[in-house]
PDB file of N, CA and C in Angstrom:
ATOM      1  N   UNK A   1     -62.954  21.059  48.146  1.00  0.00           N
ATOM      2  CA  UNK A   1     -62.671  19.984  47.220  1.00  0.00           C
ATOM      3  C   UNK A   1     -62.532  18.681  48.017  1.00  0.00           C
ATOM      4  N   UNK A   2     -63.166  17.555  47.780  1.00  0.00           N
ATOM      5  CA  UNK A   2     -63.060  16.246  48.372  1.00  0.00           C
ATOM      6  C   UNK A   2     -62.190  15.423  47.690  1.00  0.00           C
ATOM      7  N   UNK A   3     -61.212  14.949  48.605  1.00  0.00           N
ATOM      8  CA  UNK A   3     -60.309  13.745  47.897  1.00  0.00           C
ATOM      9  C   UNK A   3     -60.699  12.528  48.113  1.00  0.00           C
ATOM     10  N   UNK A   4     -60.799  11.834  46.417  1.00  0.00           N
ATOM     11  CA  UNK A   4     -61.407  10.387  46.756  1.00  0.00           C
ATOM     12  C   UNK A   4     -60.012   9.482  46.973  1.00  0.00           C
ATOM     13  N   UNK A   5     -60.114   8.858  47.653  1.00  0.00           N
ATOM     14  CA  UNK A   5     -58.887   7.649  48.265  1.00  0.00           C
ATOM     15  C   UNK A   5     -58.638   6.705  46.697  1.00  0.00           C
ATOM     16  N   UNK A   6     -57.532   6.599  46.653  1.00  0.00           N
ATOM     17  CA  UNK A   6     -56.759   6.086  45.813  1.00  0.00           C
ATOM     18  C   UNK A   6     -57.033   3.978  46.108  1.00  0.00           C
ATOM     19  N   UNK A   7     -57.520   3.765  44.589  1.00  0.00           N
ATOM     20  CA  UNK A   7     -57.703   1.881  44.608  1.00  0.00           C
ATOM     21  C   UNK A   7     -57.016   1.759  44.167  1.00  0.00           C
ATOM     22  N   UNK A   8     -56.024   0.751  44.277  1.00  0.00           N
ATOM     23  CA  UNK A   8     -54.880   0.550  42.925  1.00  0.00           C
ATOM     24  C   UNK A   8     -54.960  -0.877  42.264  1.00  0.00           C
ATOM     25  N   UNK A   9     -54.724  -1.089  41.081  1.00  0.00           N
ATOM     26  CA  UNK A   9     -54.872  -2.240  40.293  1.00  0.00           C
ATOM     27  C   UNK A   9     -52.796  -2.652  40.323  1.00  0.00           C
ATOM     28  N   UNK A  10     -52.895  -3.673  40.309  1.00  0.00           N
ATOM     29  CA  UNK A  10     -51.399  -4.159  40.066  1.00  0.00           C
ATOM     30  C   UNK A  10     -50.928  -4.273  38.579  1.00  0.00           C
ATOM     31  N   UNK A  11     -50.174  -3.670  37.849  1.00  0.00           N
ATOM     32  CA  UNK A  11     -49.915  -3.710  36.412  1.00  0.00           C
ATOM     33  C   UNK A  11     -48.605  -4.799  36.368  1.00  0.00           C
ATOM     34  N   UNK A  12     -47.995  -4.607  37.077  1.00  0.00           N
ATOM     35  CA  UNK A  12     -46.738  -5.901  36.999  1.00  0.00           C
ATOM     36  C   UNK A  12     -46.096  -6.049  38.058  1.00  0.00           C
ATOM     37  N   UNK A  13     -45.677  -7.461  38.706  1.00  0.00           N
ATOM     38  CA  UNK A  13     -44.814  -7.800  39.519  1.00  0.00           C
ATOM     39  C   UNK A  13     -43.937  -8.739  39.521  1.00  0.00           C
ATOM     40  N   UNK A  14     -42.556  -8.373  40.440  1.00  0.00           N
ATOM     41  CA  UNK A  14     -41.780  -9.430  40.111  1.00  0.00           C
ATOM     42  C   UNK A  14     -40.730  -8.977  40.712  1.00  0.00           C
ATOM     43  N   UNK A  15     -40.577 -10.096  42.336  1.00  0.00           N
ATOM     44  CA  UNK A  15     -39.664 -10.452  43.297  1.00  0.00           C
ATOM     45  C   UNK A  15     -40.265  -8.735  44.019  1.00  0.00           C
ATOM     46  N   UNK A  16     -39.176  -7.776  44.273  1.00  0.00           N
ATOM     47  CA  UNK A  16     -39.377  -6.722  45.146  1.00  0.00           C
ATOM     48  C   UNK A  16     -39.620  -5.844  44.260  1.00  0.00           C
ATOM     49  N   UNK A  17     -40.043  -5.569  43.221  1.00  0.00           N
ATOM     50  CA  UNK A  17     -40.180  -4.425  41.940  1.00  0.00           C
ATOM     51  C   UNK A  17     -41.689  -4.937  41.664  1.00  0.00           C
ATOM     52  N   UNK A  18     -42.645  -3.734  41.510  1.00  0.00           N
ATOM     53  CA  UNK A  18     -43.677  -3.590  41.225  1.00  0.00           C
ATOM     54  C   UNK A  18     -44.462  -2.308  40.863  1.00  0.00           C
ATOM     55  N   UNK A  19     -45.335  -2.489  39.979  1.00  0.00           N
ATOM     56  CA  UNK A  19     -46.049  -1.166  39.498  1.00  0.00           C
ATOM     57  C   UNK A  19     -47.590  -1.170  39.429  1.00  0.00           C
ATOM     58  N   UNK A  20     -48.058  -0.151  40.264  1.00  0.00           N
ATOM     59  CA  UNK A  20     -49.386  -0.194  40.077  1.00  0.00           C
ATOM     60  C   UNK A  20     -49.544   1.175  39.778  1.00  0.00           C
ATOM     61  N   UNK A  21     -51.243   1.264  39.296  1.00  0.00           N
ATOM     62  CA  UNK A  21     -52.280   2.108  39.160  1.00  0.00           C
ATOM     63  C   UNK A  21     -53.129   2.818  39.789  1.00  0.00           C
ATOM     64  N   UNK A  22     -53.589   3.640  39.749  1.00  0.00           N
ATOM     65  CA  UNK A  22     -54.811   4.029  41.067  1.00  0.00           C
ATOM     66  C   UNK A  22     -56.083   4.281  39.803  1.00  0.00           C
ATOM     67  N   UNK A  23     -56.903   3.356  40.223  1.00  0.00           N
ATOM     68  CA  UNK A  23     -57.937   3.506  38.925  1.00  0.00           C
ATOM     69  C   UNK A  23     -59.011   4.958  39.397  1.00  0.00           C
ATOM     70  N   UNK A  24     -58.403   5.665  40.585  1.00  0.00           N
ATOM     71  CA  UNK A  24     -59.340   6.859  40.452  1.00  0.00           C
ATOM     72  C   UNK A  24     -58.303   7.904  39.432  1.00  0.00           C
ATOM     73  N   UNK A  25     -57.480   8.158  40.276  1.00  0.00           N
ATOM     74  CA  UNK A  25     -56.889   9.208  39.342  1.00  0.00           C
ATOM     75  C   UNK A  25     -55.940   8.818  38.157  1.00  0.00           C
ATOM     76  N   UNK A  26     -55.369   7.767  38.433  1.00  0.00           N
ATOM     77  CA  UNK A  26     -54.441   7.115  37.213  1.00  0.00           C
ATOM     78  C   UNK A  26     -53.194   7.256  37.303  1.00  0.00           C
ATOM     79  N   UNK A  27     -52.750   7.890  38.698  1.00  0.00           N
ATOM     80  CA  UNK A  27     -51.146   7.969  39.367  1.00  0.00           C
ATOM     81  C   UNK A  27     -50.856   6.146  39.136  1.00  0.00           C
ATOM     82  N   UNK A  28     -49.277   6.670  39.259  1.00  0.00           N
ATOM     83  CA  UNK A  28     -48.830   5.238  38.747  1.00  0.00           C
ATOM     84  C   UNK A  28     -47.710   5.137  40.149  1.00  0.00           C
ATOM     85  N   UNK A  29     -47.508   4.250  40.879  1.00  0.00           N
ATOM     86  CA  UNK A  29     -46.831   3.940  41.635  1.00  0.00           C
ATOM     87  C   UNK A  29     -45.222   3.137  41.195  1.00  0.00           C
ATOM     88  N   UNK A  30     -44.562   3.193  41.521  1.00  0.00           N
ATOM     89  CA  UNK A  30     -43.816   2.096  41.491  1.00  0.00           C
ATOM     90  C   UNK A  30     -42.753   1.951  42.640  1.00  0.00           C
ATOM     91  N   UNK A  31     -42.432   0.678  42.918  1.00  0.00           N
ATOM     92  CA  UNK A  31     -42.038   0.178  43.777  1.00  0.00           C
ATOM     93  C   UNK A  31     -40.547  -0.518  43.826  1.00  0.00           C
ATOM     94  N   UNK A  32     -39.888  -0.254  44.388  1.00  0.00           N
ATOM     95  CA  UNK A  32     -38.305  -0.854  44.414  1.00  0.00           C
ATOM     96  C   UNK A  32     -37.808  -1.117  45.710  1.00  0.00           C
ATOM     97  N   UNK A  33     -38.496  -2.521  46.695  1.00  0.00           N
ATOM     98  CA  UNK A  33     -38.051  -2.668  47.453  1.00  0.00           C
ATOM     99  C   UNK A  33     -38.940  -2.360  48.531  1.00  0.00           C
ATOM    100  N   UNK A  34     -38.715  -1.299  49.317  1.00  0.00           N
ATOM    101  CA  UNK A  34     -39.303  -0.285  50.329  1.00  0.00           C
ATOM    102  C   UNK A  34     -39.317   1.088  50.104  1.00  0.00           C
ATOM    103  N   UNK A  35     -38.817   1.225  48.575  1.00  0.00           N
ATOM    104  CA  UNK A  35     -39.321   2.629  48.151  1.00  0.00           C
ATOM    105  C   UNK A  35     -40.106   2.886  47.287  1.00  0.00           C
ATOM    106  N   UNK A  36     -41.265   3.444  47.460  1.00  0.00           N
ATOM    107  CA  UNK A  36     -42.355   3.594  46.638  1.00  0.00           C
ATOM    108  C   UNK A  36     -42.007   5.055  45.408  1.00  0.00           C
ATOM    109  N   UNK A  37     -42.247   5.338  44.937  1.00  0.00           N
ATOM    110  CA  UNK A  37     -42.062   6.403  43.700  1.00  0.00           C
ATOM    111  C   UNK A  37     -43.571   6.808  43.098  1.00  0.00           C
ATOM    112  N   UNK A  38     -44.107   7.988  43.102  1.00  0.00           N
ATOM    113  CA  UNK A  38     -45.166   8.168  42.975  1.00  0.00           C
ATOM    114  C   UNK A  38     -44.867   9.036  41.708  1.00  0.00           C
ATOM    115  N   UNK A  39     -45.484   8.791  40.871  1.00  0.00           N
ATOM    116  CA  UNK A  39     -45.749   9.711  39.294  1.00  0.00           C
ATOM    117  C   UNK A  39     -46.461   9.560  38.188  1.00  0.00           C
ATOM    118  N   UNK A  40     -46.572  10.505  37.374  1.00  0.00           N
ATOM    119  CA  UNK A  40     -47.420  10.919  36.268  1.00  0.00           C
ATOM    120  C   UNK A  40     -47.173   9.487  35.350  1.00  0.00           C
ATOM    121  N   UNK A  41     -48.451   9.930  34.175  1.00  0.00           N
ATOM    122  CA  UNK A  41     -47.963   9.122  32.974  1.00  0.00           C
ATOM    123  C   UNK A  41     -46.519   9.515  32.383  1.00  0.00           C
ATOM    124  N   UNK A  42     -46.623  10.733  32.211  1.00  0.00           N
ATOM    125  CA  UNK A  42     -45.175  11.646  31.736  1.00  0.00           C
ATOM    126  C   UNK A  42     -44.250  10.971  32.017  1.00  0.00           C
ATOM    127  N   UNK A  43     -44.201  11.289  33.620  1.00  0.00           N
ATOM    128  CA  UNK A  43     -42.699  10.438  34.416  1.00  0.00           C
ATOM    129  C   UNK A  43     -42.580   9.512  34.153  1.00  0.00           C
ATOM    130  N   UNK A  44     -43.470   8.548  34.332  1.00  0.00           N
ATOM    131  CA  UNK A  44     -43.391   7.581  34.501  1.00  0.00           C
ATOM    132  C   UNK A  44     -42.449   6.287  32.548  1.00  0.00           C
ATOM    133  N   UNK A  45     -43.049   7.104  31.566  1.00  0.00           N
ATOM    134  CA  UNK A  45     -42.509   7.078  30.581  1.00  0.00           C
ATOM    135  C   UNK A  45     -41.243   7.564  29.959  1.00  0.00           C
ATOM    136  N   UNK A  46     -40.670   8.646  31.128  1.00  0.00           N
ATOM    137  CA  UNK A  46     -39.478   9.149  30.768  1.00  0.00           C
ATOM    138  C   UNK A  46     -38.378   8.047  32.202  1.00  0.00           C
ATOM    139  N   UNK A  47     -38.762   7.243  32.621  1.00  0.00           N
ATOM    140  CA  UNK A  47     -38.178   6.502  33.611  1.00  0.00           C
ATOM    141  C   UNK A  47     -37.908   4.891  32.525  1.00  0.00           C
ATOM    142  N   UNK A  48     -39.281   4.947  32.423  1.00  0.00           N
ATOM    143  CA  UNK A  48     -38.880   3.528  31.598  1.00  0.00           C
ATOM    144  C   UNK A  48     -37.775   3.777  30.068  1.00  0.00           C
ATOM    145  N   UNK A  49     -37.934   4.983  29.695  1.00  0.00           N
ATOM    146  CA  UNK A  49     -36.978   5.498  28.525  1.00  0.00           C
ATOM    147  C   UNK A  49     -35.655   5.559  29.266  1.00  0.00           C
ATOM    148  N   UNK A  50     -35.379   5.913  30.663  1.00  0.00           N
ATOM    149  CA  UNK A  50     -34.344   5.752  30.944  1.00  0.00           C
ATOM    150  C   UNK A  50     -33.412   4.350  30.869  1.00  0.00           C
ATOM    151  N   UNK A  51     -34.244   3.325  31.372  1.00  0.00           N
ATOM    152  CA  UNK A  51     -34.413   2.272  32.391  1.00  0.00           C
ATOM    153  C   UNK A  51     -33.541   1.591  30.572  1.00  0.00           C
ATOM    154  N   UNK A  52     -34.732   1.897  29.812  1.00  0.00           N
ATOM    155  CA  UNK A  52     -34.483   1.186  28.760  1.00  0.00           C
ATOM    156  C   UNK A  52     -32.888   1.270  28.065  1.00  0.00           C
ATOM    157  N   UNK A  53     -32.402   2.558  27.911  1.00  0.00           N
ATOM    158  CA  UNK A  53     -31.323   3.186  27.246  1.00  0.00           C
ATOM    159  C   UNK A  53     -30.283   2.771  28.420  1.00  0.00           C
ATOM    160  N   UNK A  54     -30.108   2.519  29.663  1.00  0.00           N
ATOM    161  CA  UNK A  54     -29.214   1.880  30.319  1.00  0.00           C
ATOM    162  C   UNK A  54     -29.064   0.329  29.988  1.00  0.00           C
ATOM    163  N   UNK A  55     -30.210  -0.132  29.868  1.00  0.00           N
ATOM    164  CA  UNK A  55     -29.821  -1.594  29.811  1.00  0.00           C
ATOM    165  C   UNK A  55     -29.434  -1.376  28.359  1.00  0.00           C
ATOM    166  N   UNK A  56     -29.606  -1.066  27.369  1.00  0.00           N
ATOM    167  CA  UNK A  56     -29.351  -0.993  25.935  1.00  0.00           C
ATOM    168  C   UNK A  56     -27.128  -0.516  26.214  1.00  0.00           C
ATOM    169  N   UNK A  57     -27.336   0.372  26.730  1.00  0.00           N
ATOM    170  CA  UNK A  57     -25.693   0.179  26.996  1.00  0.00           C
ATOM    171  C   UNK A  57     -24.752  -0.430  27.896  1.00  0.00           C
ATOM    172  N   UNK A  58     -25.830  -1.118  28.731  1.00  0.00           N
ATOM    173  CA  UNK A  58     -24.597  -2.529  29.447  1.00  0.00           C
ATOM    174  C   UNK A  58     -24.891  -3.302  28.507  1.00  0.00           C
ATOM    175  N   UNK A  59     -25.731  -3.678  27.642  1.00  0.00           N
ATOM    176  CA  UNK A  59     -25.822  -5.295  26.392  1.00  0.00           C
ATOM    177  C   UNK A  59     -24.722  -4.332  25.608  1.00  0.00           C
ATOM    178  N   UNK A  60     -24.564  -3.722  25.221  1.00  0.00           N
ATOM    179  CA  UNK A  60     -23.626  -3.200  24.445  1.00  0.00           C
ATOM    180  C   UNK A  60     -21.885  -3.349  25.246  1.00  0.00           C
ATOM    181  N   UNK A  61     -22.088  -2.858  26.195  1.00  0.00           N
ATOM    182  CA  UNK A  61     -20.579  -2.856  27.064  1.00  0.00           C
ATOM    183  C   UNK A  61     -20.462  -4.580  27.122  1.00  0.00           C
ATOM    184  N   UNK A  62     -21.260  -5.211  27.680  1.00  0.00           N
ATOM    185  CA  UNK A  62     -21.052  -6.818  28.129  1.00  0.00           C
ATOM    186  C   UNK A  62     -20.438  -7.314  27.218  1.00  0.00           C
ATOM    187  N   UNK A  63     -20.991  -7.086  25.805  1.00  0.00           N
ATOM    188  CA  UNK A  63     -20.691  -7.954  24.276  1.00  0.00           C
ATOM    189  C   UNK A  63     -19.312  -7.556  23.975  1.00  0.00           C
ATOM    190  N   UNK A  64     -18.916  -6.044  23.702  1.00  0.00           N
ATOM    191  CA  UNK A  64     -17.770  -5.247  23.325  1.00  0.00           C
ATOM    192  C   UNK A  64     -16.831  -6.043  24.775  1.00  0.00           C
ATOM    193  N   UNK A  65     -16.918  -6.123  26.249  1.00  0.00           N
ATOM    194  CA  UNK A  65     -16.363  -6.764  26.730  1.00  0.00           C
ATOM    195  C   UNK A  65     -15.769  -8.230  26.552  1.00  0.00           C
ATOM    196  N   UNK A  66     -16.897  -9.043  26.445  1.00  0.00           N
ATOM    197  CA  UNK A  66     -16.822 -10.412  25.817  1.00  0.00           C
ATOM    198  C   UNK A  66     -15.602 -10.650  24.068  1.00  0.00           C
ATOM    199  N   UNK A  67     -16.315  -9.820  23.105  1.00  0.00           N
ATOM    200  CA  UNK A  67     -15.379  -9.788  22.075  1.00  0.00           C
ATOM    201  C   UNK A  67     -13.940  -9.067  22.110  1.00  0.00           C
ATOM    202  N   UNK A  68     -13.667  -8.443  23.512  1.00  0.00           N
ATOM    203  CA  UNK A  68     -12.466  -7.927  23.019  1.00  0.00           C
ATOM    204  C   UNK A  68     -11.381  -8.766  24.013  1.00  0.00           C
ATOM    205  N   UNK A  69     -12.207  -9.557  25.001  1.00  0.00           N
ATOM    206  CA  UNK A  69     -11.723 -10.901  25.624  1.00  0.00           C
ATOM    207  C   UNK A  69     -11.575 -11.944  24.892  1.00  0.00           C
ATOM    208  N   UNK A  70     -12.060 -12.552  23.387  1.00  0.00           N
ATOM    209  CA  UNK A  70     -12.164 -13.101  22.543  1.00  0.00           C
ATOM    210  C   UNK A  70     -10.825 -12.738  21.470  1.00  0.00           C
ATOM    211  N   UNK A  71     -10.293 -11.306  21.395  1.00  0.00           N
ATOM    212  CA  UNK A  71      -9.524 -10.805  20.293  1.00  0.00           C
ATOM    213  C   UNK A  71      -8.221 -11.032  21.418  1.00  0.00           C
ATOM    214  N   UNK A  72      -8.116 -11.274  22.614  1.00  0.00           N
ATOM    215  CA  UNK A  72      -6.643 -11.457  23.239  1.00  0.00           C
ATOM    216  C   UNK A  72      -5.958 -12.672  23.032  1.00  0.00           C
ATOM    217  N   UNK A  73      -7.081 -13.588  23.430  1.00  0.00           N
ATOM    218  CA  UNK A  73      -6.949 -14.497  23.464  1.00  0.00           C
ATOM    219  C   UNK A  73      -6.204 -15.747  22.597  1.00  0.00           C
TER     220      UNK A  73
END
């Protein structure tokens, strides 16, 4: 079996966080810094579902923080 070498297209960047593609096989990279993370479409969708549901509960903690600094006061 011959392995063809991986091209990658850049899908988003910004400061030290970045995500690319490999337009042979369609591995998705991503990048945090100096650590690279190599994975599926799968993974890669159950990361951003993570990513998402954390920030969804610090906007939730920040606000409930803010208003209950508001009710002492």
């Amino acid at each position: 079996m011959t392995s063809v070498p991986c091209h990658y297209e850049t899908l988003a960047a910004e400061g030290a966080f970045s995500v690319h593609r490999c337009t042979e096989c369609g591995g998705l990279t991503l990048n945090v810094g100096f650590v690279s993370v190599r994975l599926d479409e799968r993974a890669f969708r159950a990361v951003h579902d993570t990513m998402s549901a954390a920030r969804r509960a610090l906007a939730t903690r920040r606000t409930g923080h803010r208003e209950g600094i508001r009710g002492t006061a």
